[in-house]
Each structure stands twice: as C-alpha cells, then as structure tokens.
C-alpha atoms as a PDB file:
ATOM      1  CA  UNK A   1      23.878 107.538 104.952  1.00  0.00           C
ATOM      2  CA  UNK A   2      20.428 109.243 105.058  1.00  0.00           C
ATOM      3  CA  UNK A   3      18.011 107.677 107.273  1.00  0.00           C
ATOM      4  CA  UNK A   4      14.308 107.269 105.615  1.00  0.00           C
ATOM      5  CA  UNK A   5      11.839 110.156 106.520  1.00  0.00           C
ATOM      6  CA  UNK A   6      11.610 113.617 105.131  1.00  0.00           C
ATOM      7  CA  UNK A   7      13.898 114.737 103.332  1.00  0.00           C
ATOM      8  CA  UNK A   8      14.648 117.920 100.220  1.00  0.00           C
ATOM      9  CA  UNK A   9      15.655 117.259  96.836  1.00  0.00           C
ATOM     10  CA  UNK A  10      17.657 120.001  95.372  1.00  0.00           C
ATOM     11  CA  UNK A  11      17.692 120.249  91.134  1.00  0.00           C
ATOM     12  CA  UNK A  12      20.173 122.346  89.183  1.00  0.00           C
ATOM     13  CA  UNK A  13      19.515 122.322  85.876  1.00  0.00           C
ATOM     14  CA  UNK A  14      22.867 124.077  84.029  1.00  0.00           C
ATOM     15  CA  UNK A  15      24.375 123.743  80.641  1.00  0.00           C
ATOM     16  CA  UNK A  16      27.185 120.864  79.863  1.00  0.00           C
ATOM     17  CA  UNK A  17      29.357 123.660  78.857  1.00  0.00           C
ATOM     18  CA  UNK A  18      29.018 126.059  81.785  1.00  0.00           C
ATOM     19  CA  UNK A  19      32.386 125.826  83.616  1.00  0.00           C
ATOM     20  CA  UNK A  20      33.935 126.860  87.178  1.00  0.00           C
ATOM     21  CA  UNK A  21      37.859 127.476  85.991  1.00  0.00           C
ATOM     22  CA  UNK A  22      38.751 124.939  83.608  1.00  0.00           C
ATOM     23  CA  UNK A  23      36.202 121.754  84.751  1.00  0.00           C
ATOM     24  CA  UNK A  24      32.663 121.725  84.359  1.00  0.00           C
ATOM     25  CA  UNK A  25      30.227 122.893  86.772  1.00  0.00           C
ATOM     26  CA  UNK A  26      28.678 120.044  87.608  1.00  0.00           C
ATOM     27  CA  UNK A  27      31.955 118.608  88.687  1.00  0.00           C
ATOM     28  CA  UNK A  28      32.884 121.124  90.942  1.00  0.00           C
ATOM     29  CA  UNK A  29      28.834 121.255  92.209  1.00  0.00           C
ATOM     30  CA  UNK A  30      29.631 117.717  92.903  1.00  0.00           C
ATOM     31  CA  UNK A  31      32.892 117.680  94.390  1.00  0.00           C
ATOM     32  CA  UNK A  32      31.471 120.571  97.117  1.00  0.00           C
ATOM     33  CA  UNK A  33      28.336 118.612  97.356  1.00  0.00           C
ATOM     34  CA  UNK A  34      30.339 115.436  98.579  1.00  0.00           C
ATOM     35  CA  UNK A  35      32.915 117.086 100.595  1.00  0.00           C
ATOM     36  CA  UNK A  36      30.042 118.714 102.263  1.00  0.00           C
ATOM     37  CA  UNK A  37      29.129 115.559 103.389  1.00  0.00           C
ATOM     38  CA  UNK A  38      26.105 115.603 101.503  1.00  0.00           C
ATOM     39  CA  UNK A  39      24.124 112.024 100.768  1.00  0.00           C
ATOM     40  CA  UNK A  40      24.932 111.658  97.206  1.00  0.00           C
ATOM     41  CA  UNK A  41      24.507 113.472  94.108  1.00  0.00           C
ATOM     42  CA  UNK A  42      23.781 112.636  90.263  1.00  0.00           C
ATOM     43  CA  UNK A  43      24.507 114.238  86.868  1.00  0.00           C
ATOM     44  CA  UNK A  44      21.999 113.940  84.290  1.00  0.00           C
ATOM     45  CA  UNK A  45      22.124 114.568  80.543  1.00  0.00           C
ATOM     46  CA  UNK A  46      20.149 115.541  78.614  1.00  0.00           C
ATOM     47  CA  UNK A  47      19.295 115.629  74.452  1.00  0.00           C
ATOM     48  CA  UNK A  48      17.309 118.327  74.383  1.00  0.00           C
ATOM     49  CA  UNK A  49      15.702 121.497  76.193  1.00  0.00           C
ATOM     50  CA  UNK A  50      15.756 125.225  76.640  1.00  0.00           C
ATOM     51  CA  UNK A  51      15.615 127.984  79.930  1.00  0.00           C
ATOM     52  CA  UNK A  52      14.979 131.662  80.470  1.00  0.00           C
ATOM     53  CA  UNK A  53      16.452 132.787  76.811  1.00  0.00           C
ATOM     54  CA  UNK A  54      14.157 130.028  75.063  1.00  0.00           C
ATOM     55  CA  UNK A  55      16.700 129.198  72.926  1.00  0.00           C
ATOM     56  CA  UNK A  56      16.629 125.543  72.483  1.00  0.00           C
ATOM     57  CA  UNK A  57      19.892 123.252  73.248  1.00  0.00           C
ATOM     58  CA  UNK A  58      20.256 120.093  71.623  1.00  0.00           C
ATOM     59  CA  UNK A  59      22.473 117.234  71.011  1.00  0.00           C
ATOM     60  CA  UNK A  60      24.115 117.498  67.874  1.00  0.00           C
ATOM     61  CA  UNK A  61      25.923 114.010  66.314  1.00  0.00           C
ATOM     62  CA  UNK A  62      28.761 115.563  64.299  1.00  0.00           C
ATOM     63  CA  UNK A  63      29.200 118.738  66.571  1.00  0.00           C
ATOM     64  CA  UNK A  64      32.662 118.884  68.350  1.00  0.00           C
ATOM     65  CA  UNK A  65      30.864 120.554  71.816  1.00  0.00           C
ATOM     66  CA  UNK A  66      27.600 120.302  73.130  1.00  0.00           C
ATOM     67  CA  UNK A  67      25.878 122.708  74.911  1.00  0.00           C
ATOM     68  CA  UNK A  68      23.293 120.316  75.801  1.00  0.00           C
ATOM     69  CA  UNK A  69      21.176 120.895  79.481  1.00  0.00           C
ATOM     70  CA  UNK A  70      22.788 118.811  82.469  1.00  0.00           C
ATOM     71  CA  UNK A  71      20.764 118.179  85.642  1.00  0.00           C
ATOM     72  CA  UNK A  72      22.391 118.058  89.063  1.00  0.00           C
ATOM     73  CA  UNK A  73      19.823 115.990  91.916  1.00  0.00           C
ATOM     74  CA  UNK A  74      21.164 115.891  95.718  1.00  0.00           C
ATOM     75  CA  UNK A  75      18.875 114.663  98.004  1.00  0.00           C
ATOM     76  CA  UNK A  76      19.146 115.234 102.014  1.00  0.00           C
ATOM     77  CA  UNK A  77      18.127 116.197 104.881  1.00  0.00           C
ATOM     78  CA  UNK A  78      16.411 119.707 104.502  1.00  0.00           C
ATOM     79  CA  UNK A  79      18.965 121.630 106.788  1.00  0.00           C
ATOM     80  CA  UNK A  80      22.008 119.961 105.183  1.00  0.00           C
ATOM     81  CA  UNK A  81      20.191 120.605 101.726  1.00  0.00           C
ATOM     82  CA  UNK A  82      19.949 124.551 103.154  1.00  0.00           C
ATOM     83  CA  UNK A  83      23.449 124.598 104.406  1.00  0.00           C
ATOM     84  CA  UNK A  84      24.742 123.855 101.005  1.00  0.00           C
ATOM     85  CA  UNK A  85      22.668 126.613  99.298  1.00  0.00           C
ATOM     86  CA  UNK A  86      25.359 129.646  99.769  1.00  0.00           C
ATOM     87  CA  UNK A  87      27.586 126.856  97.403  1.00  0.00           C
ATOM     88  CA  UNK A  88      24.962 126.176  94.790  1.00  0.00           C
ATOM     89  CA  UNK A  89      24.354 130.601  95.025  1.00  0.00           C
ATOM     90  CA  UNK A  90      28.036 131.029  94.731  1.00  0.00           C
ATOM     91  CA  UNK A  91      28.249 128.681  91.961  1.00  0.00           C
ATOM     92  CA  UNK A  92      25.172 128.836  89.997  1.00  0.00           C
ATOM     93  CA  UNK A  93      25.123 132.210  88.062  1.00  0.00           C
ATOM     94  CA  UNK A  94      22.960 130.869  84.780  1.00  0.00           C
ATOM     95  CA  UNK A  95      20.616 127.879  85.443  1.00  0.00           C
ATOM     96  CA  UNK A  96      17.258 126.980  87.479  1.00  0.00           C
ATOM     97  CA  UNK A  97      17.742 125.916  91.281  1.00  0.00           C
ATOM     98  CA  UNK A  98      14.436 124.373  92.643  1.00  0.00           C
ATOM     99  CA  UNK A  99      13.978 122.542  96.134  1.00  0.00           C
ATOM    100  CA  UNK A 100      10.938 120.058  96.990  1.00  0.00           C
ATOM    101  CA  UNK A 101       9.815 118.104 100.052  1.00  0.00           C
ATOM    102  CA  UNK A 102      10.462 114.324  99.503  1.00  0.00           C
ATOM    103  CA  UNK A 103       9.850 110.966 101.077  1.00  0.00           C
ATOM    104  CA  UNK A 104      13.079 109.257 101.447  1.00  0.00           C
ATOM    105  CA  UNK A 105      12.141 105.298 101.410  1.00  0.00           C
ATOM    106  CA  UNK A 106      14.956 103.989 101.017  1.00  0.00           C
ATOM    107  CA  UNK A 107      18.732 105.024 100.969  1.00  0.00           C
ATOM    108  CA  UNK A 108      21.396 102.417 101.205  1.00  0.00           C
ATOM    109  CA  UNK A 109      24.651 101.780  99.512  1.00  0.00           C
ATOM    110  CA  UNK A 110      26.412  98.134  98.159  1.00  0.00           C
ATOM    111  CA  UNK A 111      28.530  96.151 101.312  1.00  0.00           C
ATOM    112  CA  UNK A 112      32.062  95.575 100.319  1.00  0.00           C
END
C-alpha cells in the first residue's frame, strides 16, 4: 500500500494491438508493473485518438480487431515509479510515456 503524500503518476498511452510475444502489451506492462511491487496499475480504453503519425484510431462496430489507443496509469512513489522506467523503456518501442508529480490522498484497498 502507498502511504498519502507525494507521489508520480506514470501514463503509457499504446495501441490495443501492440503486443510483447503473443499477449498484449499492456498485459505484460502490467504483469512487470505488479511483480515489481508497484501500487497498482489500470488499463484504459479508449474509442478514439491518434499519436506521432496522426493517423486517427477508432473503434469500429463490425471490425474483427481494433487498433484502438489503450492507456496504462501506475501511480507510486517517485523512486519506485523511476525504478520501473528501464521496464516501461524496454517495453515501450511505439507510444507516449509521460510522468507528473501527484498528491496521493488516499490509497486503500477492500478488507477481506
């Protein structure tokens, strides 16, 4: 658990269908980021949006495979957020890594 205070968010915005082997990135970004011991991460999707090549990505209802953006946010300590960056430069070879200062309020998980 993260105690309240300062603390670094860490975005990775990637596409669904980007892949490390045969699972998607943001799995294995996940699975490192938890056995890393990191405070918790979440996978957002997206409908719509475009990067660097300004082509733009969107859902599509009848398509078989999306290529749709997916956003990775892990939020720790700032030297547990820096020890995990040789993962995220290992890992992420198309996408947009950012880091920011945040306030941690609050960081607690359900009892049982």
């Amino acid at each position: 658990m993260m105690p309240a205070g300062r603390g670094e968010m860490l975005t990775i915005l990637i596409g669904e269908t980007d892949r490390h082997g045969h699972q998607p990135l943001y799995t294995e970004i996940v699975s490192r980021a938890r056995r890393a011991g990191l405070a918790g991460a979440t996978v957002l999707r997206a409908t719509a949006g475009f990067g660097a090549t300004a082509r733009v990505h969107r859902e599509h209802v009848l398509a078989v495979t999306q290529d749709v953006p997916v956003t990775i946010v892990i939020v720790d300590e700032p030297a547990k957020i820096e020890a995990f960056m040789p993962v995220v430069d290992e890992l992420v070879t198309d996408g947009l890594v950012m880091r920011e200062g945040v306030d941690v309020l609050v960081h607690r998980g359900r009892k049982g």
